[in-house]
Structures are given as C-alpha cells and as structure tokens.
Protein backbone atom coordinates (compact mmCIF):
# COMPACT_ATOMS: atom_id res chain seq x y z
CA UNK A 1 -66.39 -28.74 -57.86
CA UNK A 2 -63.01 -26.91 -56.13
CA UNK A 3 -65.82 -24.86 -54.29
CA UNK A 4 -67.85 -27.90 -52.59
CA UNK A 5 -64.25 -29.43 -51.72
CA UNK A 6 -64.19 -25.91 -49.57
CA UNK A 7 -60.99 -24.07 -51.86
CA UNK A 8 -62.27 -20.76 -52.93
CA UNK A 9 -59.70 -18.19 -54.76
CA UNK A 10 -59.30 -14.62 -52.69
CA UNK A 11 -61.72 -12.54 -54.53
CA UNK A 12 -64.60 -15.01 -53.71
CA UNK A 13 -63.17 -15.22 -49.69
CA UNK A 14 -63.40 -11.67 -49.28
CA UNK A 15 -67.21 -11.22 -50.19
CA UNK A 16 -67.95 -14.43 -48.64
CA UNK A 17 -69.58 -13.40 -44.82
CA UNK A 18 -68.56 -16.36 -43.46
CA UNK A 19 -65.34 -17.69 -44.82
CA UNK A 20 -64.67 -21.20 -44.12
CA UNK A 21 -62.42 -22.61 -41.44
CA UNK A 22 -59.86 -24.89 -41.77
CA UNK A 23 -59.87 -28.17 -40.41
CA UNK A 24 -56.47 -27.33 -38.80
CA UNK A 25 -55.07 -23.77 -37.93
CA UNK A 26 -51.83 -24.83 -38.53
CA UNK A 27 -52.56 -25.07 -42.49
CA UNK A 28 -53.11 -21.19 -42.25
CA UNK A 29 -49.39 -20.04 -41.17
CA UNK A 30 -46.27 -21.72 -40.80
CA UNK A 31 -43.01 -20.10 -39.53
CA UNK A 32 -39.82 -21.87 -40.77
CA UNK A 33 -36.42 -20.76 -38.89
CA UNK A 34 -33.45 -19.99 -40.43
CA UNK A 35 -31.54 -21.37 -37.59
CA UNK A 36 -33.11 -25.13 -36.11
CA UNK A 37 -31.99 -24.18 -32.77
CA UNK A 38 -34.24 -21.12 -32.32
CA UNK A 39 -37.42 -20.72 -30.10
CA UNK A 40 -39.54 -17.91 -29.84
CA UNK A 41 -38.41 -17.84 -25.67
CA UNK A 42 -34.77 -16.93 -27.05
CA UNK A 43 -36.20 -13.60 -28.27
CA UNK A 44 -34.64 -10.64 -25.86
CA UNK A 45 -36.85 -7.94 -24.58
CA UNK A 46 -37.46 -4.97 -24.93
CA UNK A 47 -35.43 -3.64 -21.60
CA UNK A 48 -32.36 -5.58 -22.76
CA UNK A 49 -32.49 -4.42 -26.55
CA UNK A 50 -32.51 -0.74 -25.01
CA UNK A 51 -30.08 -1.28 -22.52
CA UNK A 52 -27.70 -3.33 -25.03
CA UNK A 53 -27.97 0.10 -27.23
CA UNK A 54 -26.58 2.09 -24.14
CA UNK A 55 -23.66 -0.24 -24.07
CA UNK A 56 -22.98 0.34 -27.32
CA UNK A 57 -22.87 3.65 -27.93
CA UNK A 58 -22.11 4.37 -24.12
CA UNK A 59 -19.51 6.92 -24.93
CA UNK A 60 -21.32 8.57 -27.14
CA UNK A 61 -24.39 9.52 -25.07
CA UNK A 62 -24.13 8.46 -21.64
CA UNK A 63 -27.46 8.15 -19.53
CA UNK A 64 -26.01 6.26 -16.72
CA UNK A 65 -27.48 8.70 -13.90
CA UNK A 66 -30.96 7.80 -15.34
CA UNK A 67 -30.62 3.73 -14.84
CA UNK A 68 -32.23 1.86 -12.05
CA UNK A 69 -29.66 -0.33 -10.17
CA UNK A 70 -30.61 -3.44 -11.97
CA UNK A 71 -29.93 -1.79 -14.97
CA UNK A 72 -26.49 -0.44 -13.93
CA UNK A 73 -25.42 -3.74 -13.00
CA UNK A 74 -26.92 -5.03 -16.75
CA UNK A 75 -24.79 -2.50 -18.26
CA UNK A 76 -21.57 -2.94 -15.94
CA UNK A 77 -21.40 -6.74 -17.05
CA UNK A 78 -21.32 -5.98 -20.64
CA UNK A 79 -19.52 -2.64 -20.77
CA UNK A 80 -16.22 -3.04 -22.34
CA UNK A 81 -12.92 -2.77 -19.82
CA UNK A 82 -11.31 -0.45 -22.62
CA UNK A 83 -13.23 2.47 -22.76
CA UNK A 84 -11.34 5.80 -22.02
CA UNK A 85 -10.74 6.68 -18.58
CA UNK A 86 -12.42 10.08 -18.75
CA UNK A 87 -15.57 8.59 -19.97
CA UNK A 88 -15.97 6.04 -16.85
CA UNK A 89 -13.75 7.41 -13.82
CA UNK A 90 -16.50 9.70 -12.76
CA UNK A 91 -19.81 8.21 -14.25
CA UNK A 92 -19.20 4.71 -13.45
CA UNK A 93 -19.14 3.92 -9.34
CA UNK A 94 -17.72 0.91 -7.89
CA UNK A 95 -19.25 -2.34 -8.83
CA UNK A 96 -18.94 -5.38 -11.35
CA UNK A 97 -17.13 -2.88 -13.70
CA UNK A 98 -14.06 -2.29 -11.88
CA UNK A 99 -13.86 -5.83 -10.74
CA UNK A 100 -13.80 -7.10 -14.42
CA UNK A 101 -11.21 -4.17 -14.85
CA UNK A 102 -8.90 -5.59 -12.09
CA UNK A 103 -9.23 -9.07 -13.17
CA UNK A 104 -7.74 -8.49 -16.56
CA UNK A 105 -3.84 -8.38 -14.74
CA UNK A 106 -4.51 -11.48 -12.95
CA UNK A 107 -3.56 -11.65 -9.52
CA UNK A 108 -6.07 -10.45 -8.07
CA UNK A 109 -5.26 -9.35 -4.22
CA UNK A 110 -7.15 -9.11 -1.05
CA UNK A 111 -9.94 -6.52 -1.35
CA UNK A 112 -9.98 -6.02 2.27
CA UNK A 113 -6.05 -4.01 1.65
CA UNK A 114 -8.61 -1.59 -0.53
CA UNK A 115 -11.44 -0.85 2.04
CA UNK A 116 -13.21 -3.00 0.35
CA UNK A 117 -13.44 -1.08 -2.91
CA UNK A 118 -12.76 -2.37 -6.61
CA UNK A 119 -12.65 1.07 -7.93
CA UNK A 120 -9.86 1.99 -5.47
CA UNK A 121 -7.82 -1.43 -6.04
CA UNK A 122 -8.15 -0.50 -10.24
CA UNK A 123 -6.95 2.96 -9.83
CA UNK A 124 -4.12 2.51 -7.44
CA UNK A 125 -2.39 -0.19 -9.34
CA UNK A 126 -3.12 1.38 -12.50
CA UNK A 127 -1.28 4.32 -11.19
CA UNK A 128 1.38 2.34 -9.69
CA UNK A 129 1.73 0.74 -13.34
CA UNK A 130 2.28 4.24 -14.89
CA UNK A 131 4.86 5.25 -12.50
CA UNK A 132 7.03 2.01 -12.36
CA UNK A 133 6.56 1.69 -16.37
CA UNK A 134 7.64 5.21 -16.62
CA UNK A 135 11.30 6.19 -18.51
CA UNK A 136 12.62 9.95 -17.88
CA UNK A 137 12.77 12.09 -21.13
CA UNK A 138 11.03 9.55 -22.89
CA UNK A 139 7.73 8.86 -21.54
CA UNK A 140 5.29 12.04 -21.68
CA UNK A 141 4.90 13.37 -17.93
CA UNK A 142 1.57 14.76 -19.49
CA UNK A 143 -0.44 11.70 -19.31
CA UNK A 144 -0.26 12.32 -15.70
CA UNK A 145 -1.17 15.30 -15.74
CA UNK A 146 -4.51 14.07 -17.33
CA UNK A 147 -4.94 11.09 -15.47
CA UNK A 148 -4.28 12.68 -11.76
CA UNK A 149 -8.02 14.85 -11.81
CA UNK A 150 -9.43 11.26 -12.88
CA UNK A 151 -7.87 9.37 -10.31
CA UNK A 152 -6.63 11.71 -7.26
CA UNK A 153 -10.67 10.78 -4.78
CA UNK A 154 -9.67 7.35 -5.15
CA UNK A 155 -6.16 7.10 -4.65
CA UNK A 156 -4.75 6.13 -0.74
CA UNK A 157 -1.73 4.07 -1.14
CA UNK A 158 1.03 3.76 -3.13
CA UNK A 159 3.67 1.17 -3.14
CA UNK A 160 5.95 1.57 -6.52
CA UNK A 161 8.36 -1.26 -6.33
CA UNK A 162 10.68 -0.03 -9.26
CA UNK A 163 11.63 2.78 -10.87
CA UNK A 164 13.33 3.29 -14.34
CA UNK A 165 16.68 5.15 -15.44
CA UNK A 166 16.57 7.20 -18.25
CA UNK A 167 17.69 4.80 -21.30
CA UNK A 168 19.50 5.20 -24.46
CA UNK A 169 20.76 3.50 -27.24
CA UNK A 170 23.89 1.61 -27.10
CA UNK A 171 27.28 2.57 -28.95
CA UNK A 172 27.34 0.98 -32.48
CA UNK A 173 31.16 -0.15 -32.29
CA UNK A 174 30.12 -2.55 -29.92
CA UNK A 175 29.36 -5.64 -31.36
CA UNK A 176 28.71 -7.52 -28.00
CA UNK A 177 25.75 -4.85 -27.22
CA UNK A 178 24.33 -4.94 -31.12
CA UNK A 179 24.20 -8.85 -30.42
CA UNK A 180 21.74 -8.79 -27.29
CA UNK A 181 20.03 -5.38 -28.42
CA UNK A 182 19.84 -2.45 -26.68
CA UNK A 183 20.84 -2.08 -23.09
CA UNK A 184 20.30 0.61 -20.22
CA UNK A 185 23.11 3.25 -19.80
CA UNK A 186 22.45 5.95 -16.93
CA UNK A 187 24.55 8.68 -18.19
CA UNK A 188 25.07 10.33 -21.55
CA UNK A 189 26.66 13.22 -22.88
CA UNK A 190 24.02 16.02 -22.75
CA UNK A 191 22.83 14.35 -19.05
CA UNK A 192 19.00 13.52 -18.44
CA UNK A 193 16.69 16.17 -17.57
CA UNK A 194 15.43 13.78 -14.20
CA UNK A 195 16.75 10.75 -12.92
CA UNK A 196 13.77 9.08 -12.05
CA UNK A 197 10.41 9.54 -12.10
CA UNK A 198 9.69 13.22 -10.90
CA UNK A 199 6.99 12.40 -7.90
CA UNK A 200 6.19 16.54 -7.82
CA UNK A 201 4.07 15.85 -11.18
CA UNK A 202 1.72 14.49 -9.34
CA UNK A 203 1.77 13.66 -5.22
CA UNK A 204 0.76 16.98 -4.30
CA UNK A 205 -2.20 16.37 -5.94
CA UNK A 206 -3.41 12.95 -4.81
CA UNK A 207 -5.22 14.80 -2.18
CA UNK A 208 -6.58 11.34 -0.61
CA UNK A 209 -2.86 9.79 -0.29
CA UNK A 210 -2.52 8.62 3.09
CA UNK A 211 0.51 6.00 2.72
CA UNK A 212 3.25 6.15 0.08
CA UNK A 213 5.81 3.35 -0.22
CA UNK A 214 8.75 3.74 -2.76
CA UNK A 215 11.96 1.56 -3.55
CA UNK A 216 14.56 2.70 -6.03
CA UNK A 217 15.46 -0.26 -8.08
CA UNK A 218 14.88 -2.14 -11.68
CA UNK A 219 13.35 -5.77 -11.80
CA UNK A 220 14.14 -8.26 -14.46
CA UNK A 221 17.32 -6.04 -15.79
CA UNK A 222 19.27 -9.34 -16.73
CA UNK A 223 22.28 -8.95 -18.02
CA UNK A 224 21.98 -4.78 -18.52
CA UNK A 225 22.19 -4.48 -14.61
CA UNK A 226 24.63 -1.90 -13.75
CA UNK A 227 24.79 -0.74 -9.79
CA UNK A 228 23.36 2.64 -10.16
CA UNK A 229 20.04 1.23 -10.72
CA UNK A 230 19.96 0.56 -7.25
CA UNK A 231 20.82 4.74 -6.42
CA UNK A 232 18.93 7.41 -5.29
CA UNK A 233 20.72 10.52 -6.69
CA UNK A 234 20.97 13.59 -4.87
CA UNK A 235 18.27 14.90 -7.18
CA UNK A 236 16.36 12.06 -6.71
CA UNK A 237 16.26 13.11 -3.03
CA UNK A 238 15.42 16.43 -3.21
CA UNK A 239 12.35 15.63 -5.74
CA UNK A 240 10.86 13.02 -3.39
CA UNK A 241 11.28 15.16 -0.36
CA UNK A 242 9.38 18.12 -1.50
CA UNK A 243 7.03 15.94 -3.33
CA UNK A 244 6.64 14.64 0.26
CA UNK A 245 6.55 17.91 1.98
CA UNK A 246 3.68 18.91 -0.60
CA UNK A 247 1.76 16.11 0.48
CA UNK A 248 -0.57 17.26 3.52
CA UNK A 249 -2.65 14.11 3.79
CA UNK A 250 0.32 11.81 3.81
CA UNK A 251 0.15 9.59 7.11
CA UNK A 252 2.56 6.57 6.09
CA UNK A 253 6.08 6.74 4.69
CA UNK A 254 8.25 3.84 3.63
CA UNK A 255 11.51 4.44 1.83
CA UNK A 256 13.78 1.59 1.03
CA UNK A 257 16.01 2.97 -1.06
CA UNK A 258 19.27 0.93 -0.33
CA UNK A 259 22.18 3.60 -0.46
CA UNK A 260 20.63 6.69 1.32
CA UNK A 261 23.45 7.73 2.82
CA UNK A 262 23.65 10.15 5.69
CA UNK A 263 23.56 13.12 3.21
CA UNK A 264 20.34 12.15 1.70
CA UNK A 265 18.67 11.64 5.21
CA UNK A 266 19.75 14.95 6.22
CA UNK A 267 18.35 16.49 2.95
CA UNK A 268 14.60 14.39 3.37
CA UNK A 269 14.18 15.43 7.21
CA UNK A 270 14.86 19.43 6.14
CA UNK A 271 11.19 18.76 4.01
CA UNK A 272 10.11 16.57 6.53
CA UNK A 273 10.30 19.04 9.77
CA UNK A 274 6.41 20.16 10.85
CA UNK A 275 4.47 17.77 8.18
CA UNK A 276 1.12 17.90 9.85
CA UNK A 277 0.03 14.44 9.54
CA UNK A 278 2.73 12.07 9.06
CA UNK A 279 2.61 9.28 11.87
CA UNK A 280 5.03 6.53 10.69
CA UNK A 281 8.33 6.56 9.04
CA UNK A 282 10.16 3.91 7.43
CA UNK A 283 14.13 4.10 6.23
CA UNK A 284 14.76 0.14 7.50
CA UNK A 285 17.44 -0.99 5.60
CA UNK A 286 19.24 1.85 4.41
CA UNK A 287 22.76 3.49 4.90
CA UNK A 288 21.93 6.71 7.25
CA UNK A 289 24.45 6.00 9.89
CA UNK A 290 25.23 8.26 13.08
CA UNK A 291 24.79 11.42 10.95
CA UNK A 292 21.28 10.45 9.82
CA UNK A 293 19.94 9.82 13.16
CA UNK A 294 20.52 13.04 14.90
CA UNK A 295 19.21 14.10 12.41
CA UNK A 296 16.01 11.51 12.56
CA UNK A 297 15.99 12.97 16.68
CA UNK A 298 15.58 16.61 15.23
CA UNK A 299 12.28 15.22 13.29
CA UNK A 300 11.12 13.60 16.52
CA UNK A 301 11.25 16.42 18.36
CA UNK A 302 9.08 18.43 15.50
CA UNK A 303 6.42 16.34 13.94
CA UNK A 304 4.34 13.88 15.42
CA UNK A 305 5.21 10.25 14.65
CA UNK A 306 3.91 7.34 16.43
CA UNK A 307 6.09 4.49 14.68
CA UNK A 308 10.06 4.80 13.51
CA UNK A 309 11.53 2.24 12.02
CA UNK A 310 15.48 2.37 11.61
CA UNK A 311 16.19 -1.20 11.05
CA UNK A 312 19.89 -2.10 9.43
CA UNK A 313 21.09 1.13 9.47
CA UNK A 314 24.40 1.26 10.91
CA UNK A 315 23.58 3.62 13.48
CA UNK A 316 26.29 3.50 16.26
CA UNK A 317 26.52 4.43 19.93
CA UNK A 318 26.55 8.31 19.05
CA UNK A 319 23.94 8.25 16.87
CA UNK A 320 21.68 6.15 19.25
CA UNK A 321 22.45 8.78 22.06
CA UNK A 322 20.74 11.65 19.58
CA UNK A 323 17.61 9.73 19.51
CA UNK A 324 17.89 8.97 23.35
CA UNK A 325 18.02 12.68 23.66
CA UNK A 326 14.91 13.08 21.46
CA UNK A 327 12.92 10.32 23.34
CA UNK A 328 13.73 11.73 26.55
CA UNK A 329 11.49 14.94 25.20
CA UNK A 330 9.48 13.38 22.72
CA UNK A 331 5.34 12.49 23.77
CA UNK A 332 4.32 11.10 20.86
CA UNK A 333 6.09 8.25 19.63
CA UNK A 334 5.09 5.01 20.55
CA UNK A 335 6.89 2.34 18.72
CA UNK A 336 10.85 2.29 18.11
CA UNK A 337 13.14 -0.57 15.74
CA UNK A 338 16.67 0.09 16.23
CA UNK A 339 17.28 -3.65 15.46
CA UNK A 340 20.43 -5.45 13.35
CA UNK A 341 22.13 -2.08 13.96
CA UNK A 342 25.12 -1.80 16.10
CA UNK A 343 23.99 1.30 18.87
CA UNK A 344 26.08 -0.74 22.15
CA UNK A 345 26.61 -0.21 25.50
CA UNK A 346 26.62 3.56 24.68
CA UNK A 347 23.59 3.46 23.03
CA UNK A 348 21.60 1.23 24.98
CA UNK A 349 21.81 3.18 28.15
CA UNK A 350 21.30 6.38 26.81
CA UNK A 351 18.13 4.88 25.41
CA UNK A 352 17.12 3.37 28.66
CA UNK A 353 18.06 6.13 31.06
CA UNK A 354 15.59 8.70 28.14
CA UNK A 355 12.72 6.03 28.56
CA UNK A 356 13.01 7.06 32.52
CA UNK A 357 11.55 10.66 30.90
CA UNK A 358 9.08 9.21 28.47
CA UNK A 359 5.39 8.07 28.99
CA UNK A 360 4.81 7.16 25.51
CA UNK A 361 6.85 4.39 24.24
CA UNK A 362 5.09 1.36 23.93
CA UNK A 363 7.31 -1.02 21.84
CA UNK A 364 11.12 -0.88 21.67
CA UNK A 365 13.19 -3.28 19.70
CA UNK A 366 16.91 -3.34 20.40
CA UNK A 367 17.75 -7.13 19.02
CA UNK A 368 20.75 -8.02 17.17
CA UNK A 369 22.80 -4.32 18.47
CA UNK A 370 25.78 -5.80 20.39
CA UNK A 371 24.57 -4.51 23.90
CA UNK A 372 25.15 -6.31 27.08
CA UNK A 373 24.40 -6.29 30.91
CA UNK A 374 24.99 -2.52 31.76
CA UNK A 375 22.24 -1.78 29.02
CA UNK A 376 20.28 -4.78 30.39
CA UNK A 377 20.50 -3.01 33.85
CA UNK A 378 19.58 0.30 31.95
CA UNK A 379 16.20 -0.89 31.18
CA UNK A 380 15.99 -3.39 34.04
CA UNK A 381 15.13 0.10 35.95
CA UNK A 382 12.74 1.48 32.91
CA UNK A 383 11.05 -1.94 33.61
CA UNK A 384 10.55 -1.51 37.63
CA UNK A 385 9.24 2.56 37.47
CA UNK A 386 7.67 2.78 33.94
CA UNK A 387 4.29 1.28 33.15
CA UNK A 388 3.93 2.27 30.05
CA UNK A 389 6.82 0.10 27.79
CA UNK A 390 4.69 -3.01 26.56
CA UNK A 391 6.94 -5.00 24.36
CA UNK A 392 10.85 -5.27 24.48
CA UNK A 393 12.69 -6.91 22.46
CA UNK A 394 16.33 -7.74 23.10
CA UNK A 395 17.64 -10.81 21.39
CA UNK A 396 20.84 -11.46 20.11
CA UNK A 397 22.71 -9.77 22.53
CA UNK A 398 25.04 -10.92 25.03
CA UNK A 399 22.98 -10.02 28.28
CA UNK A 400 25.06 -12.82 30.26
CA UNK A 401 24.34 -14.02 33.48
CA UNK A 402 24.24 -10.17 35.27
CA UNK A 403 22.27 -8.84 32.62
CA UNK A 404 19.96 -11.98 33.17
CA UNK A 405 19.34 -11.20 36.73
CA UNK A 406 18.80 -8.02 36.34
CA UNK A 407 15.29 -8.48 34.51
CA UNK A 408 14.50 -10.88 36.37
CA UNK A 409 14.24 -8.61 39.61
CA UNK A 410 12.97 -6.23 37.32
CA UNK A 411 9.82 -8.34 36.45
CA UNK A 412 8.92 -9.58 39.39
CA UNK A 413 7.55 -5.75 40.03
CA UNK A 414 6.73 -5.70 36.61
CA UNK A 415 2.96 -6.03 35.62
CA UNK A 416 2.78 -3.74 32.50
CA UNK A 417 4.85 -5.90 30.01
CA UNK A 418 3.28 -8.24 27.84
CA UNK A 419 6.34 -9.05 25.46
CA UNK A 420 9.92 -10.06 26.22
CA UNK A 421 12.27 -11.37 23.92
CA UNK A 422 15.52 -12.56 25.30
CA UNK A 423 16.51 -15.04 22.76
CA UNK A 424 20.37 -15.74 22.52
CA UNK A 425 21.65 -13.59 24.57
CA UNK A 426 23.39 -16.06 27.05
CA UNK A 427 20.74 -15.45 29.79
CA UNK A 428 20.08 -18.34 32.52
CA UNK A 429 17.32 -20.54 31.68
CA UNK A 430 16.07 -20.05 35.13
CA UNK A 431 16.09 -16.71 34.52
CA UNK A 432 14.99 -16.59 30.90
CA UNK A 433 11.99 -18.82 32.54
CA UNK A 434 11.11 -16.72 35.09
CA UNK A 435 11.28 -13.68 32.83
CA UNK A 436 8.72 -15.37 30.40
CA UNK A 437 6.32 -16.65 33.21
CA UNK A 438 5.94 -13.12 33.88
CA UNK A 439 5.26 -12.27 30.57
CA UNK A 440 2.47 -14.57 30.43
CA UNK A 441 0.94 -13.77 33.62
CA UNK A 442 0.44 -10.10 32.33
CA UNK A 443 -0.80 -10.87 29.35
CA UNK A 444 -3.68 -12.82 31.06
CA UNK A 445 -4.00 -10.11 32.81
CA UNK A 446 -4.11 -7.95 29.70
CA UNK A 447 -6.91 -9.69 28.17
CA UNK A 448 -8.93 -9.95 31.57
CA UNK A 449 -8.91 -6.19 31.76
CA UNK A 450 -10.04 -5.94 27.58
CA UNK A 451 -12.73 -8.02 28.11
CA UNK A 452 -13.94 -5.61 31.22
CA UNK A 453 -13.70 -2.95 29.00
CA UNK A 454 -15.67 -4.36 26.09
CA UNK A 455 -18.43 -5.48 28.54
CA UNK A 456 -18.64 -2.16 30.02
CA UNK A 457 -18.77 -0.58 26.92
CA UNK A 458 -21.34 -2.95 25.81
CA UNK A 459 -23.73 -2.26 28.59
CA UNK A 460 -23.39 1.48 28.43
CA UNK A 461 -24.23 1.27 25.11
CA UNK A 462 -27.39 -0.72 25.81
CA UNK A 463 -28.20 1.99 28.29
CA UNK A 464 -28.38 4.96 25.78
C-alpha cells in the first residue's frame, strides 16, 4: 500500500533503477538559518576570507609585497592603526592606512603643507608628539633612538611648539602644593642631566629635514607656571646649535625662543658659520640686541641665506650699521625684516647707503624703527640707481613732509618697485598718492612682462 502511494524505505530506493521523483524538489532539502536575516549573497568569498586572514595575523607573516593594489587597499581599510611601528613604517606605503592613522588626533590639516603625502603628515606629527611630550631624566631618550631609522625618509619639517622642564615632586611640608598635586620645579638639588629635550639624539639623523621650527615654552601649565619655562638655558643653546650644525640638509630655521639674549645669539651663529644649505633664518621676536646682530652680519657674510628675519629685536643704530656693513658685501640675501625694532637715523642710512653696493635685495622692511627723512632720503637714492629692491616697507615712521618728497622724486624714475608702504609716517597725501600711483603702474607692468614670459616659454616648449 505505502509503495503504490510512491514512499519506499532506503534499502528498496537504492536497488530501485529508477527512483521516483518528487512532485516538488523542495520536499527533498530544506535549509533553515540560524539567523532570519541571512541570504546565501551575504556569504564572503574566497579573496576576502584570504585576505581577512592576512589582516589578522599581518604581523605575524607579512606578504604585503605579494598583493595586487586592490588587495593592498582591501587590507589598508581593515588593518588596525595600532600595530607596531617597525612592522608597518617600511612595508606599508602611503595610502588609506596612514590617513586612518592621522585621523585618529582629529584635526586633520591641509595635506597640501605635506606634499601631498599621509605617510609624511603621520610621521612628522607623531614625532613632533614625542618631542613636545618628552620630560628630561624621565622619559627614555631610547625610544628615539628606535623610532629615528623608522621615521628619518619621511621626515621634512618640524615645528615643536613646547618643550618640557625636567619635573619633580613637590616638598611634603607644603600643604598648599599636596592640595593641587604635584607641580613643576626646574631646579633640584643634584641638578638635571639636560634642560630640555636634547635635539643631538636625533636631528643629525633626520637626513630628509629641510625646515625645523622650535619655541621654548609649556602650554596649559595653569597655576604651576613659573618664568623659566619660557628660558632657553645656556645649555639649551649649545645643544640646539650643534644639533643644528649636524644637520646638512637643513634649509629653514625658525627660533622663537623669547629670551635669547645677545649671548645665546653669539653662541648659535659660532655653529651656524659655513652650514651648506641653510637659506632662511628666523630669531623674530627675541632679545639679541646690538651684540647679536654683528654678530647675525658675520653669518651673512659666510653662509648663504636668502631670507633674515630680525623682527622685535631691539637692535639699535649700531647694530643696524653691522648688518649694513654685511649687506654692502653680501650677494645672496634677498629678503630683510628689521621691523618693530628701533635701528634710527643711524641705522637707516647705513642700510640705505650698503643697498647702493648690493644687487640682491629684493624686499626690505624697516616699519615701526623710529627713522625719519634723512633715512627716507637714504633710500630715496637706492630707489633712483638700483633696480633690483622690489618691496619697501616703511610705515610707522615719521618720514614728514621732506622725507615725503623725497620718494616721490625718487619714483617718478622708479620703474622696478612694485611695493611701497608709507603708512603713518606723516607723509603728504599728494605725495603718499603719487608714490602709490607709481606703485601700481609697475606692477601692471610687472605682470605684462610675466605673462610675456610664460607665453614665450609656452611656445618654445611647443617647438621642442
């Protein structure tokens, strides 16, 4: 009976030749899921399975030479942003990796300030963490030593915008400092074996470093701030400059460091005599005084900078006559701010009477210096038989009405200078107007003779 209704046990289907068929293949299997949500399409491949194992155990055994670049970018997605350093500094190039790297501080900045580069951007602010974050005879100076060989291809700028005192522990009798915890105290007993961080560990060896910006300070000290946080220290000085010195591929230098006296300036030009490829220098807003620029016109006269920048320095008359002396020998140096310091009538015309020797200087600023019309009527004459100055800048002075006149009948046989400032300095208007009519005029004419170029350029190109 079971066997006309077409049911048939096992042993009878499999000598039967032709086993039935049922009505509806669906009777045959039937797959229930664990999970209601799944479909078979939700299954990964094979390719993703293998490349999820290479994440996984991607320090262990790391193929990453052997991926195709779809793959790479699979496995830079999913890699995690904490695995060790030596593992991915040198395997890993730049891509989706060191983005998701950078974008775990937040903040992210222009890309275009790192050529471009993600890899570059996570390594120079990582080493810019280490150095600001670092505390002298507490923090190992070895981890730098390990993380330099890693690093140095990548490295090109540095700008540390703090750096730490050594710290120790407060004096128990005090109940004021056990209340708010512990505090920073610069000196002890025994004395620290550095001041700050020791830049000889490791600048020497950045062999990519191109531009190195450093300010001695502490952020977000609160109520532990104590003056000498703001100091360079004689040491201090000496470190950086041979650290500096050591340097070869060093091209920018910016060092706000607040109280660099005259001392200190003298100390960081001895290192800095004959670098071979530093072309700017920065010291604005420091203490260097007279002292500090003769000794700044001794560096002019042997290296080959392009841009100095002395701004708020306190550099008098006979310290502006030192670098007059320089310029008058110097070939190289094209830019010059000597503004919001306080160089004169001495100073000014020993600076314009040197420009009558130089054929290099394209952009002087002398704002804010206390000059007046005899150093107006200095330059008036650099104006009329130089070609070369470009941009002058001499605001906030008291040129008066002589000093006003004076550049006018300079510019009107003028056709070189493209930027005048004249700002409060008690000029005429019809002079001040006449002056910056001029201005204009040559900058038209400045642009006419760029675009010549370019098309020239263009078509000789085309030629080739």
């Amino acid at each position: 009976m079971l066997l006309n209704q077409g049911f048939m046990n096992p042993a009878a289907m499999s000598r039967s030749p032709n086993p039935p068929v049922a009505a509806d293949p669906r009777q045959l299997r039937r797959i229930i899921a664990e999970d209601p949500h799944w479909f078979l399409n939700t299954v990964p491949s094979l390719s993703n399975l293998c490349l999820q194992s290479i994440v996984n155990h991607f320090e262990e055994r790391p193929i990453w030479e052997d991926l195709s670049p779809v793959h790479k970018d699979f496995v830079q997605e999913r890699l995690s942003t904490s695995m060790p350093l030596h593992v991915t500094a040198n395997l890993i190039h730049d891509g989706v990796y060191w983005k998701r790297c950078c974008e775990k501080w937040g903040g992210i900045r222009d890309l275009t300030h790192y050529g471009n580069s993600w890899k570059r951007m996570f390594f120079e602010k990582h080493m810019e963490n280490m150095i600001e974050l670092f505390i002298p005879d507490v923090t190992e100076p070895k981890t730098f030593v390990k993380m330099v060989p890693l690093c140095k291809d990548y490295i090109k700028r540095l700008n540390i915008s703090q750096l730490l005192p050594p710290v120790t522990e407060p004096q128990k009798e005090e109940e004021e400092e056990e209340e708010y915890g512990s505090e920073l105290v610069i000196e002890n007993e025994d004395g620290p074996s550095m001041d700050h961080f020791d830049f000889n560990i490791m600048l020497a060896k950045l062999t990519n470093l191109e531009e190195f910006h450093v300010v001695y300070r502490v952020k977000q000290c609160g109520l532990n701030f104590k003056c000498k946080m703001l100091e360079m220290t004689h040491r201090d000085c000496e470190s950086l400059a041979k650290a500096v010195k050591s340097c070869k591929t060093l091209k920018i230098l910016r060092l706000n460091l607040s109280h660099m006296e005259d001392t200190k300036c003298r100390l960081l030009v001895k290192y800095l005599l004959d670098h071979p490829s530093l072309r700017e220098l920065d010291l604005s807003h420091n203490l260097i005084g007279d002292k500090g620029a003769r000794a700044i016109g001794k560096l002019l006269n042997r290296s080959s900078l392009e841009t100095l920048n002395l701004c708020g320095n306190n550099i008098g008359g006979p310290g502006a006559k030192a670098l007059a002396h320089a310029l008058s020998m110097n070939s190289t140096l094209l830019s010059l701010n000597l503004r919001l310091n306080r160089v004169r009538d001495e100073g000014g015309q020993a600076i314009g009477k040197a420009l009558l020797n130089n054929n290099t200087l394209l952009l002087l600023h002398l704002g804010a210096n206390e000059v007046t019309w005899p150093s107006a009527i200095a330059l008036s004459k650099v104006l009329v038989q130089r070609s070369t100055l470009k941009s002058l800048n001499l605001s906030c002075n008291n040129l008066g009405v002589d000093g006003g006149k004076a550049l006018e009948e300079a510019m009107s046989n003028n056709s070189s200078l493209t930027e005048c400032d004249i700002r409060l300095t008690e000029v005429e208007e019809q002079s001040a107007s006449f002056v910056n009519q001029v201005v204009w005029t040559n900058q038209s004419l400045e642009q006419r003779r760029h675009a010549r170029e370019r098309k020239t350029k263009k078509t000789s190109t085309a030629v080739y």
